[in-house]
C-alpha atoms as a PDB file:
ATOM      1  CA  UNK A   1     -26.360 136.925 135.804  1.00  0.00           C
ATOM      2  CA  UNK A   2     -24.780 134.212 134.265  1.00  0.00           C
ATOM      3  CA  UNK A   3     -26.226 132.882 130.673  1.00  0.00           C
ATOM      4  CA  UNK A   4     -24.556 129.088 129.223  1.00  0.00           C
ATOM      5  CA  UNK A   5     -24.649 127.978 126.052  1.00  0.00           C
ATOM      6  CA  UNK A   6     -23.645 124.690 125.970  1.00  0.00           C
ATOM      7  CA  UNK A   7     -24.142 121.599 123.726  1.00  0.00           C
ATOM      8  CA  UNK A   8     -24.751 123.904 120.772  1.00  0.00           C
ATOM      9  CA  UNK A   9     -25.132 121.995 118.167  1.00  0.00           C
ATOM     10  CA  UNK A  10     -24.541 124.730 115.290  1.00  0.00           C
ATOM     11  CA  UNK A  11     -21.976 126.788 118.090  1.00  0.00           C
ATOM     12  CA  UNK A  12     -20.791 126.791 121.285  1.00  0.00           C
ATOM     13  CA  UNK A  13     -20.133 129.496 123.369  1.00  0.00           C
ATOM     14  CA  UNK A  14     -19.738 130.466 126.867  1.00  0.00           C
ATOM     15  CA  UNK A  15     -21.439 133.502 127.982  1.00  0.00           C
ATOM     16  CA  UNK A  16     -20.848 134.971 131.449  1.00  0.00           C
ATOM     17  CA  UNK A  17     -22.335 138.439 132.214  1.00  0.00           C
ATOM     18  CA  UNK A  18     -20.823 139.195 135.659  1.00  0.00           C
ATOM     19  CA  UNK A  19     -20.729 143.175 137.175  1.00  0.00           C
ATOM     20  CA  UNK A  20     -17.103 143.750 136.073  1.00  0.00           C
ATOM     21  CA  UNK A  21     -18.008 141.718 132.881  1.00  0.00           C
ATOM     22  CA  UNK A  22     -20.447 144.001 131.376  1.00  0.00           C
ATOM     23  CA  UNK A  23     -19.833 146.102 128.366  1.00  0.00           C
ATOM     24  CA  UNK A  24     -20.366 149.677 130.370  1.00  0.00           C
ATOM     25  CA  UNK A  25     -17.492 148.182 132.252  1.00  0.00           C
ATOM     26  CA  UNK A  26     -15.045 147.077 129.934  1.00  0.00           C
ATOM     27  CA  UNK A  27     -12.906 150.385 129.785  1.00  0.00           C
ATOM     28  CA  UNK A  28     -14.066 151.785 133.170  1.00  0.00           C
ATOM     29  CA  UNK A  29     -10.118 151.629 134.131  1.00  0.00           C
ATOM     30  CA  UNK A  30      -9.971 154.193 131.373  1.00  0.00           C
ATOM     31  CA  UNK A  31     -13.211 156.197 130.371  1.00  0.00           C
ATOM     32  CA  UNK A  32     -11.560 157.459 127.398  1.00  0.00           C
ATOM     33  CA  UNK A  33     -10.945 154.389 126.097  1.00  0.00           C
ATOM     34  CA  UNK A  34     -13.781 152.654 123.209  1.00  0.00           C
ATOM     35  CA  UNK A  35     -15.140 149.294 123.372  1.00  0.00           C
ATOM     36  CA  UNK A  36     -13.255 149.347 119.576  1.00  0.00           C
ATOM     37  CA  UNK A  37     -10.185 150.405 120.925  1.00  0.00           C
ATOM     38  CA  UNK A  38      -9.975 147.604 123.863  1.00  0.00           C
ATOM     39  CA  UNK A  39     -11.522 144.596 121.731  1.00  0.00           C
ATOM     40  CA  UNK A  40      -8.625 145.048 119.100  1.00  0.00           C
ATOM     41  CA  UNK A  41      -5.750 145.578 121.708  1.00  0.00           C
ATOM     42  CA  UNK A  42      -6.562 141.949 122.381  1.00  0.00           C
ATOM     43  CA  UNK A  43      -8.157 140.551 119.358  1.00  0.00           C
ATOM     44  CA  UNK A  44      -7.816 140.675 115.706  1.00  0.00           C
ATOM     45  CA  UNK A  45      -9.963 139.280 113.178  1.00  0.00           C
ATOM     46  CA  UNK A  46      -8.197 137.352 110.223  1.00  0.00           C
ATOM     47  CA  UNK A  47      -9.706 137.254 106.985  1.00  0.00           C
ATOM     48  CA  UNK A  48      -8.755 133.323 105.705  1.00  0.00           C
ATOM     49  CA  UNK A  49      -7.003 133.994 102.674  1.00  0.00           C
ATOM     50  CA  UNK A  50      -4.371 131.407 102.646  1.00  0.00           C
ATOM     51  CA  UNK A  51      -4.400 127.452 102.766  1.00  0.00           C
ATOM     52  CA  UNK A  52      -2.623 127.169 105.929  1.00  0.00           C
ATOM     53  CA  UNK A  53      -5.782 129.861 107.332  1.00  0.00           C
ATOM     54  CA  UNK A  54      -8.483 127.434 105.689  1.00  0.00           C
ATOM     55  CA  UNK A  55      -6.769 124.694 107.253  1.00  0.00           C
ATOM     56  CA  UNK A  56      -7.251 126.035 110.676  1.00  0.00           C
ATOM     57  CA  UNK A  57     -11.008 126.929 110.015  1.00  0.00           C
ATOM     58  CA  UNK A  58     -11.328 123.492 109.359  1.00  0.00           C
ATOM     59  CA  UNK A  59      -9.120 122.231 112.421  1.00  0.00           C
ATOM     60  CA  UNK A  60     -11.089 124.735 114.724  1.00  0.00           C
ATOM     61  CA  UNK A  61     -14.485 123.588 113.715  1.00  0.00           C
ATOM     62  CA  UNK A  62     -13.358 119.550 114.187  1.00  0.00           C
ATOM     63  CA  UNK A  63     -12.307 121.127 118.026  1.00  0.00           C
ATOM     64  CA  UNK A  64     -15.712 122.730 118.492  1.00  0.00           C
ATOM     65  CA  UNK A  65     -18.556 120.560 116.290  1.00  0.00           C
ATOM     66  CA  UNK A  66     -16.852 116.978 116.779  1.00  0.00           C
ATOM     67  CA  UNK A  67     -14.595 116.950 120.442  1.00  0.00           C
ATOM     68  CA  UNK A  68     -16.883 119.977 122.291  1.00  0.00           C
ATOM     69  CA  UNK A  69     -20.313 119.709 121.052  1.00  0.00           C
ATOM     70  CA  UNK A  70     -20.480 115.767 119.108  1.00  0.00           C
ATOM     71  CA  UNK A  71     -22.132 117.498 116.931  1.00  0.00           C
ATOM     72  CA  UNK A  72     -20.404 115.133 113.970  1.00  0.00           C
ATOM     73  CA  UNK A  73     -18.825 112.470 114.217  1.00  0.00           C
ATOM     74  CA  UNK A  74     -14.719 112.518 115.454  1.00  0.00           C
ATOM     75  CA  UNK A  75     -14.341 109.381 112.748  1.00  0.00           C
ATOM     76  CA  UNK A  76     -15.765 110.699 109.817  1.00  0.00           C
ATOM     77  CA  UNK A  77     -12.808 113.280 109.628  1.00  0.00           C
ATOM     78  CA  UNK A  78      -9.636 111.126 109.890  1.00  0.00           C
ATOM     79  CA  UNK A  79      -7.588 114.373 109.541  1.00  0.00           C
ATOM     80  CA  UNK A  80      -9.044 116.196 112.400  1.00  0.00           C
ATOM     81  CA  UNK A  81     -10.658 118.861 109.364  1.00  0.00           C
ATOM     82  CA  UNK A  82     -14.579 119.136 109.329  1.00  0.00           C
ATOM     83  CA  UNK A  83     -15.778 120.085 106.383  1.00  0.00           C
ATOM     84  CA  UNK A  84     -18.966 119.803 104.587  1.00  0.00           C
ATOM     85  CA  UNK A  85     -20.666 120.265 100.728  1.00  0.00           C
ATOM     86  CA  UNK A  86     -21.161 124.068 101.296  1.00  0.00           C
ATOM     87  CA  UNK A  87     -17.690 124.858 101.981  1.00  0.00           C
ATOM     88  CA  UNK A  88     -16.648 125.365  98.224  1.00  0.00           C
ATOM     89  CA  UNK A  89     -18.818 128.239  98.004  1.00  0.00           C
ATOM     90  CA  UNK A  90     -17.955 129.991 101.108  1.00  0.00           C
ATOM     91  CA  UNK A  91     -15.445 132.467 102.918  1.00  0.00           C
ATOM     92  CA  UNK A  92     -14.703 132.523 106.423  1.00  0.00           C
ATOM     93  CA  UNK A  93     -13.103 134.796 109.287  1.00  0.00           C
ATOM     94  CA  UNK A  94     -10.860 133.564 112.395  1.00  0.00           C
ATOM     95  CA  UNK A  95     -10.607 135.480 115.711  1.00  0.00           C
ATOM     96  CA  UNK A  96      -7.119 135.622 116.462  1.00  0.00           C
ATOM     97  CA  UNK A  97      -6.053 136.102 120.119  1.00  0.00           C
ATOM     98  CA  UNK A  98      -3.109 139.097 119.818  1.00  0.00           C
ATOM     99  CA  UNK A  99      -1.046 137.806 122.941  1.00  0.00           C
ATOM    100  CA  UNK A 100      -0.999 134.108 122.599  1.00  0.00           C
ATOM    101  CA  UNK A 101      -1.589 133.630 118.623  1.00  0.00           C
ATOM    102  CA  UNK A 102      -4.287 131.560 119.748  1.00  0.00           C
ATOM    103  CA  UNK A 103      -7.274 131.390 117.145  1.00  0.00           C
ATOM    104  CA  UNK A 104     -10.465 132.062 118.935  1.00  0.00           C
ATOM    105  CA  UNK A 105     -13.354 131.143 116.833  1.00  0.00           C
ATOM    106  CA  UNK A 106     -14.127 131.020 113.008  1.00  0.00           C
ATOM    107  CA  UNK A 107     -17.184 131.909 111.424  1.00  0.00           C
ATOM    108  CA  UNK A 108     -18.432 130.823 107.522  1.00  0.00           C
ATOM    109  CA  UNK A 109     -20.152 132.998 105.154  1.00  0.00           C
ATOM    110  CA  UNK A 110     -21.982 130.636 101.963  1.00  0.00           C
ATOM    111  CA  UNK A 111     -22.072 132.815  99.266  1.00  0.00           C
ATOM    112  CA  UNK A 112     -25.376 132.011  96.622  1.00  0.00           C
ATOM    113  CA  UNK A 113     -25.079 130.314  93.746  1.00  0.00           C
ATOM    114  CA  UNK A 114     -26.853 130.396  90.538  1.00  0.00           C
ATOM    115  CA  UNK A 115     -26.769 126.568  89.396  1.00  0.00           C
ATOM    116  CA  UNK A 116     -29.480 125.870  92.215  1.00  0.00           C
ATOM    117  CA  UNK A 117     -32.242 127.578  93.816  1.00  0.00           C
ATOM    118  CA  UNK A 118     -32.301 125.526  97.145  1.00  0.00           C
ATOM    119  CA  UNK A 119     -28.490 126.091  97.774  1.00  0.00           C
ATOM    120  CA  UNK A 120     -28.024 127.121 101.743  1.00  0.00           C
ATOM    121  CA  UNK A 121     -28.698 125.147 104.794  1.00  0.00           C
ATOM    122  CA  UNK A 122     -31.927 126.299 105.459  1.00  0.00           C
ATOM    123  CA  UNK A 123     -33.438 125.039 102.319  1.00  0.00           C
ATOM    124  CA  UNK A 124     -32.809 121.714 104.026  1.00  0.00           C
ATOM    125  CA  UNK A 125     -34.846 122.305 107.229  1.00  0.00           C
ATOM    126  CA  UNK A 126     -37.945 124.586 106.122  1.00  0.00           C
ATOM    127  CA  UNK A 127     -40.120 125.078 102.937  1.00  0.00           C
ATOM    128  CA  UNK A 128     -41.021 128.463 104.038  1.00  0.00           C
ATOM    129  CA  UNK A 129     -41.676 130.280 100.800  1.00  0.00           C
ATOM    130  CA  UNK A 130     -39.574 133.179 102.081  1.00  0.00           C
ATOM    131  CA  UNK A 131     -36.346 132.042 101.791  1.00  0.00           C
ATOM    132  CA  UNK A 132     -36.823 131.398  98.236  1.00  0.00           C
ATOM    133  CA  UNK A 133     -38.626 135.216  97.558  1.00  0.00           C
ATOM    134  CA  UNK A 134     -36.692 136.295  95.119  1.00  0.00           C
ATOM    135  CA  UNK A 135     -38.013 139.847  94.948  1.00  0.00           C
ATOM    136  CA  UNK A 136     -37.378 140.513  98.622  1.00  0.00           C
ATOM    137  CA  UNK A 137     -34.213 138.472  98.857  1.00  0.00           C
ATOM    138  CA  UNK A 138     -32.135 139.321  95.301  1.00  0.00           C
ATOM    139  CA  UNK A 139     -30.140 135.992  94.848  1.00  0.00           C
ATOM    140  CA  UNK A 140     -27.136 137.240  94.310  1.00  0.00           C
ATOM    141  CA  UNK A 141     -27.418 139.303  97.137  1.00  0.00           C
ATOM    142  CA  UNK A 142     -28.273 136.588 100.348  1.00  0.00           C
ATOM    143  CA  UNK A 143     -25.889 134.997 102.018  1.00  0.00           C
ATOM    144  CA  UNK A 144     -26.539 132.131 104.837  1.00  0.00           C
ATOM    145  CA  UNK A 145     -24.480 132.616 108.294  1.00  0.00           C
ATOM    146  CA  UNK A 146     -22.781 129.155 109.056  1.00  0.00           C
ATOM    147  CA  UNK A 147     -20.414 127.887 111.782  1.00  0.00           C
ATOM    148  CA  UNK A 148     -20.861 130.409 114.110  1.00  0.00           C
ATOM    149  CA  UNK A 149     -17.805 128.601 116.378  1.00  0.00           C
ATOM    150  CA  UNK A 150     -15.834 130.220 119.348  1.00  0.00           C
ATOM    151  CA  UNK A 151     -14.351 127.004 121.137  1.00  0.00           C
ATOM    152  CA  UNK A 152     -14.279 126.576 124.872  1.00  0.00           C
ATOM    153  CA  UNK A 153     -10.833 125.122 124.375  1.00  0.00           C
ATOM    154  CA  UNK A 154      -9.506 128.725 123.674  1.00  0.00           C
ATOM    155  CA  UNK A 155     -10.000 129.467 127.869  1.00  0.00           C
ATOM    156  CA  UNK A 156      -8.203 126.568 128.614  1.00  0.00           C
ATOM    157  CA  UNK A 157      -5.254 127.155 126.869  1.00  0.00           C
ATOM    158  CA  UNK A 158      -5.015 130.904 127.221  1.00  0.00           C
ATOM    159  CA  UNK A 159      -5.114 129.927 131.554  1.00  0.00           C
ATOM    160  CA  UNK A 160      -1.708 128.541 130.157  1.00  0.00           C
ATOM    161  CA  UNK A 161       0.033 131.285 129.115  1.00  0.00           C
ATOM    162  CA  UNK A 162       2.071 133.884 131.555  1.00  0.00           C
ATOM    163  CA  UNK A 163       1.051 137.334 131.745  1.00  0.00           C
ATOM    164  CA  UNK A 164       3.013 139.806 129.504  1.00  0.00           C
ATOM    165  CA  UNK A 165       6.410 140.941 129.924  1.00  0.00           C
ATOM    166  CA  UNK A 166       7.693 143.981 130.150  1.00  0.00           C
ATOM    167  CA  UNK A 167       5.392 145.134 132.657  1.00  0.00           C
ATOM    168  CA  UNK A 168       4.567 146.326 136.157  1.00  0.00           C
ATOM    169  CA  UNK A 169       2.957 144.014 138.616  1.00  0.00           C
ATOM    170  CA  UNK A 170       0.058 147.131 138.559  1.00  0.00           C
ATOM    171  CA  UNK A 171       0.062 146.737 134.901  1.00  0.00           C
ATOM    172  CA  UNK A 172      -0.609 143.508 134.118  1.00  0.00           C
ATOM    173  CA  UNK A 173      -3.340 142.787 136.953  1.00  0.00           C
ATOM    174  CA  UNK A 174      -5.377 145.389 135.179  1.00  0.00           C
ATOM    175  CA  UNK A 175      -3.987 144.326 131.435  1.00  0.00           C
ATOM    176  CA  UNK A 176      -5.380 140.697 132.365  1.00  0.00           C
ATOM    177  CA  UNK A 177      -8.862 142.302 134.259  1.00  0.00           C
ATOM    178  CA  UNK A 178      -8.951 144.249 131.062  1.00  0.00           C
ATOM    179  CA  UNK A 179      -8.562 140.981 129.183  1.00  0.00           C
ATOM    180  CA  UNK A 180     -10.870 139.175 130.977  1.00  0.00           C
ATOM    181  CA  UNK A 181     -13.822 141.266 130.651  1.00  0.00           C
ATOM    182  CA  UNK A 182     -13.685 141.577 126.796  1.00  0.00           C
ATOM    183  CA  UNK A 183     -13.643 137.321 126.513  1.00  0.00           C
ATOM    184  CA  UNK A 184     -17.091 137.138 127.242  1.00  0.00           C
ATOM    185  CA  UNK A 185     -17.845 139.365 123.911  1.00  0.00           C
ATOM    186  CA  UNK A 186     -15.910 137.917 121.196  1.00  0.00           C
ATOM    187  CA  UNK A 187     -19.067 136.753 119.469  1.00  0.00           C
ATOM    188  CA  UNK A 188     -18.961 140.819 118.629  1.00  0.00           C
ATOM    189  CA  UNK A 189     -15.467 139.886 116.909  1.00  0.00           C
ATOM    190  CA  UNK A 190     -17.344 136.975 114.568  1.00  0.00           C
ATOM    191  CA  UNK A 191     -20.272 139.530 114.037  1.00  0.00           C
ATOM    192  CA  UNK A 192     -17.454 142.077 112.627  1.00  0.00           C
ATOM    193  CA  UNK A 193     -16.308 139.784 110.603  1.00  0.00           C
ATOM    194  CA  UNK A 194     -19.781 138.582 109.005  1.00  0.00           C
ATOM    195  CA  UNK A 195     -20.094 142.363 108.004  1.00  0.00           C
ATOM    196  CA  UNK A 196     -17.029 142.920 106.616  1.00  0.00           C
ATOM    197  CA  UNK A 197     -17.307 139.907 104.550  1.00  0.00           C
ATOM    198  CA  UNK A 198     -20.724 140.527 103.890  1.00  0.00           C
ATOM    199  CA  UNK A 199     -19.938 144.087 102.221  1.00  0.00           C
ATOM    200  CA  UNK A 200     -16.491 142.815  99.854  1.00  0.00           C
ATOM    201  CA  UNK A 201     -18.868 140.252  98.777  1.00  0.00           C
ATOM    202  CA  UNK A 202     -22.114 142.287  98.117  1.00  0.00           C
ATOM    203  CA  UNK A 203     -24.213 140.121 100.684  1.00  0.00           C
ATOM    204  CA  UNK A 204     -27.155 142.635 101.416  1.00  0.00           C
ATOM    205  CA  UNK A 205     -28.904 139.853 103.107  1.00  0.00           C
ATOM    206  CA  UNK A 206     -28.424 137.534 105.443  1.00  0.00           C
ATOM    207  CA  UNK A 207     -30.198 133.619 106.399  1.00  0.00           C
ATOM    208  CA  UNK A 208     -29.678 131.530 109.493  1.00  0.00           C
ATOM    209  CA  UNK A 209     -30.626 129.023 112.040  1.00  0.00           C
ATOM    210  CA  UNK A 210     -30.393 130.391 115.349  1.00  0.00           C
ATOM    211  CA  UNK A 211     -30.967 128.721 118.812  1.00  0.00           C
ATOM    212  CA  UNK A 212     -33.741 130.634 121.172  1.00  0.00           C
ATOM    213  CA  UNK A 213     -31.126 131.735 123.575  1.00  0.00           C
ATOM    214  CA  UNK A 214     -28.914 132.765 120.941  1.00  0.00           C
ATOM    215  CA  UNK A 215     -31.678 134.819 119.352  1.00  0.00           C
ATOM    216  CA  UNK A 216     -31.864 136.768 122.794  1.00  0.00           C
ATOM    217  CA  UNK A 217     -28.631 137.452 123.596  1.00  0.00           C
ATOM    218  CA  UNK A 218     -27.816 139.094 120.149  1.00  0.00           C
ATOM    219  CA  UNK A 219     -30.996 141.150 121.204  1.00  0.00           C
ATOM    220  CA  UNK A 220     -29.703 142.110 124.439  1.00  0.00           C
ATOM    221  CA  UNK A 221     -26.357 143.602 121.986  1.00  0.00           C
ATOM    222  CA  UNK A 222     -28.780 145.298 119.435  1.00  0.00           C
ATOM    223  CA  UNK A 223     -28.284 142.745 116.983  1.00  0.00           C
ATOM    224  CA  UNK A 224     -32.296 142.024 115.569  1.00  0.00           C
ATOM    225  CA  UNK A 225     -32.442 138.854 113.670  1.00  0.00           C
ATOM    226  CA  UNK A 226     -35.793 138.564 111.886  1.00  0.00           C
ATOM    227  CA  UNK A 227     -37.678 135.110 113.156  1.00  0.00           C
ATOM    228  CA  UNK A 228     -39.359 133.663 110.260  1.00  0.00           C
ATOM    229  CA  UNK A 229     -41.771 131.025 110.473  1.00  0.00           C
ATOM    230  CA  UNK A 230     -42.104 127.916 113.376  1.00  0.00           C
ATOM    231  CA  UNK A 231     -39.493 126.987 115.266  1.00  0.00           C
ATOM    232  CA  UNK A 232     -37.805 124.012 113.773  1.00  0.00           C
ATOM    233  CA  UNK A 233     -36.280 120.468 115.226  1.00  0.00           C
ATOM    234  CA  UNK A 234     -32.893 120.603 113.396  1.00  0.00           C
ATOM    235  CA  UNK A 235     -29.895 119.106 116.214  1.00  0.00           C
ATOM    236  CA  UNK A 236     -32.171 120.793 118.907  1.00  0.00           C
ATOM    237  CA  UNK A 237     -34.890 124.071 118.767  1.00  0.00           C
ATOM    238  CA  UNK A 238     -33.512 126.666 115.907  1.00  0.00           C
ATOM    239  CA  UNK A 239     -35.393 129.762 114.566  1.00  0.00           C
ATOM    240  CA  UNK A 240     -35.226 130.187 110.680  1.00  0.00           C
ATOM    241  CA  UNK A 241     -34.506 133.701 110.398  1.00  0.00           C
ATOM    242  CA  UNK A 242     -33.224 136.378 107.921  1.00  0.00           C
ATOM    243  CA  UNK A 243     -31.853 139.645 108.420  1.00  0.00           C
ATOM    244  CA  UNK A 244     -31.635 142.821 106.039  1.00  0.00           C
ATOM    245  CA  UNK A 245     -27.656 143.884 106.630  1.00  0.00           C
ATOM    246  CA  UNK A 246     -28.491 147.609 106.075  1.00  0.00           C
ATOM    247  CA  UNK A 247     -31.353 147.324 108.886  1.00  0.00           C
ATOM    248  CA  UNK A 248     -28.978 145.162 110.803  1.00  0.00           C
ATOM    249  CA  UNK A 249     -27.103 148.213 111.502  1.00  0.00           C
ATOM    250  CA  UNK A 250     -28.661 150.794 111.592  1.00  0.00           C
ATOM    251  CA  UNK A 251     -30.424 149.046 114.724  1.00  0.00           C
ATOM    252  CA  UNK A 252     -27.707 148.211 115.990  1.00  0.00           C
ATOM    253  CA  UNK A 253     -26.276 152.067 115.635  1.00  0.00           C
ATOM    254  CA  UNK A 254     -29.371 153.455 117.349  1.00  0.00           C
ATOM    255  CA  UNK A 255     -29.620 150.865 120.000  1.00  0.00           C
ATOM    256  CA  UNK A 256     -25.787 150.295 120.895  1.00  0.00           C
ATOM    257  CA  UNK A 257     -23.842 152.543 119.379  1.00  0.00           C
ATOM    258  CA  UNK A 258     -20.563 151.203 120.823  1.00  0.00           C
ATOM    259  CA  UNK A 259     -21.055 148.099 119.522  1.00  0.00           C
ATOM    260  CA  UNK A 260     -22.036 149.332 115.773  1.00  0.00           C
ATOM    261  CA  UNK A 261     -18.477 151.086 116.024  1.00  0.00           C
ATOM    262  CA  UNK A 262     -16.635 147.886 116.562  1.00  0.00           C
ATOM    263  CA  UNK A 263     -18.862 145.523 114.404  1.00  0.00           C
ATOM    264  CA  UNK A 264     -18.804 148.005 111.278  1.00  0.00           C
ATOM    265  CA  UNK A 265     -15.314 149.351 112.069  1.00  0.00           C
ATOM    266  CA  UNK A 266     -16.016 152.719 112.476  1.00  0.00           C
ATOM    267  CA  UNK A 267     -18.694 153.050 109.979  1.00  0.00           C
ATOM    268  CA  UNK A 268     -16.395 151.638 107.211  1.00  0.00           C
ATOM    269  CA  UNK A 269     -18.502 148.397 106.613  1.00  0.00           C
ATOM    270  CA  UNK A 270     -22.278 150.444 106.956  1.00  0.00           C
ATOM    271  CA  UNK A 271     -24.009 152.660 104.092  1.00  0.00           C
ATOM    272  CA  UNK A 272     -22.840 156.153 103.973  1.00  0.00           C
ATOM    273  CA  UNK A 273     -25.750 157.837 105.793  1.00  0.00           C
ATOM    274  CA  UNK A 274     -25.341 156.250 108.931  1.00  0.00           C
ATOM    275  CA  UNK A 275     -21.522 156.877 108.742  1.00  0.00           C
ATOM    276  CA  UNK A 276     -22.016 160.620 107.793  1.00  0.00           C
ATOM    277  CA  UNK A 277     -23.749 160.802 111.002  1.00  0.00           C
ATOM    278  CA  UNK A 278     -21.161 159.170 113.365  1.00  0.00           C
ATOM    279  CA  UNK A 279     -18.333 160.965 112.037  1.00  0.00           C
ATOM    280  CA  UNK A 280     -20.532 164.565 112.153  1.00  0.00           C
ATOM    281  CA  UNK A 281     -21.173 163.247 116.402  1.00  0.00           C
ATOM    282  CA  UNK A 282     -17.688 162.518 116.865  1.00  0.00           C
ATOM    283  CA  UNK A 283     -15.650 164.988 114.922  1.00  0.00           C
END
């Protein structure tokens, strides 16, 4: 089965589900070995800390929103470095490739503010009233998921790269199978680092504008995004939808436990209970 996301206009990723590119198979050369423990043997996520890291958020999302996508316009940014008005109130996360140093895909958390009521994206696109429920949604406590980006140049250039060194023939056709069947994932890597963000901030909540198939496929990972009102016209079909971080993962725990391992790294990033009971399974 083979699912595409192209053209997004808020993203872009590839998706490829292939039967030595599902997640049962990831680690089937080892069946010891975690989901966690592979993903991170070939990515790491980088918390953008620096200027030289915000740079290359910004460089990354010119790649993917204004070459990939045309989702803004190449010209407006003369310094190859899209940026827009939320982007003083946010933090962001990179997905670093280990091997090649390559950065992967970025992703932008806009943290709430309290000199304006209407102050995330979706306030733009939808008047629902629940996006500005303050009694279900604590203001200080929402965040809006943004620039959700894994670029399609990142394939390209890691086809350019040799193998690693210092190995056996043997060892590095399975270290680059290995390799190749985690790719199709790394939206798990972004989703990691929206949590871990989410919980040094004390984002409890989360808004976003999700495509259809998007919506789906972080089904199909036990990932629930809440749909909230009509579909809306904004750069193509999006869902308004919200998610409750806590419920987030617990779901995700009790549907795909392998995946809540690497998302809230090891229970670290999830409320206590839920981690009480994966250590008290795996200890």
């Amino acid at each position: 089965m083979v699912i595409i996301l192209k053209k997004k206009k808020s993203f872009f990723l590839i998706y490829e589900e292939k039967p030595d590119m599902s997640l049962s198979s990831i680690c089937k050369s080892d069946p010891n070995r975690r989901l966690i423990d592979t993903f991170f043997d070939y990515f790491e996520i980088v918390p953008v800390n620096t200027t030289k890291l915000l740079e290359t958020v910004h460089h990354l999302r010119y790649q993917v929103y204004c070459v990939e996508t045309g989702f803004e316009d190449p010209n407006l940014y003369r310094h190859q470095l899209e940026k827009d008005e939320f982007d003083p109130y946010s933090v962001y996360s990179l997905l670093r490739h280990r091997r090649t140093g390559i950065y992967a895909g970025t992703v932008r958390l806009i943290l709430p503010r309290t000199d304006t009521e209407k102050c995330f994206p979706i306030h733009k696109v939808t008047n629902h009233p629940l996006f500005l429920n303050h009694h279900k949604f604590p203001r200080t406590a929402v965040g809006a998921v943004s620039r959700f980006a894994i670029s399609k140049h990142f394939r390209k250039r890691l086809g350019e790269f040799s193998s690693p060194t210092g190995m056996s023939q043997q060892e590095r056709s399975t270290h680059r199978l290995e390799e190749r069947r985690i790719i199709p994932h790394l939206m798990l890597g972004l989703v990691a680092g929206l949590v871990s963000m989410s919980v040094k901030q004390g984002i409890e909540h989360w808004f976003c504008m999700v495509e259809p198939s998007l919506l789906r496929l972080l089904s199909r990972y036990g990932l629930q995004l809440i749909p909230c009102g009509p579909m809306i016209d904004h750069h193509g079909k999006r869902q308004p939808c919200y998610a409750h971080l806590s419920k987030f993962l617990e779901t995700a725990y009790t549907e795909q436990p392998a995946i809540w391992e690497l998302i809230t790294d090891e229970g670290r990033n999830h409320p206590l209970e839920t981690t009480r009971r994966y250590k008290s399974q795996v200890s």
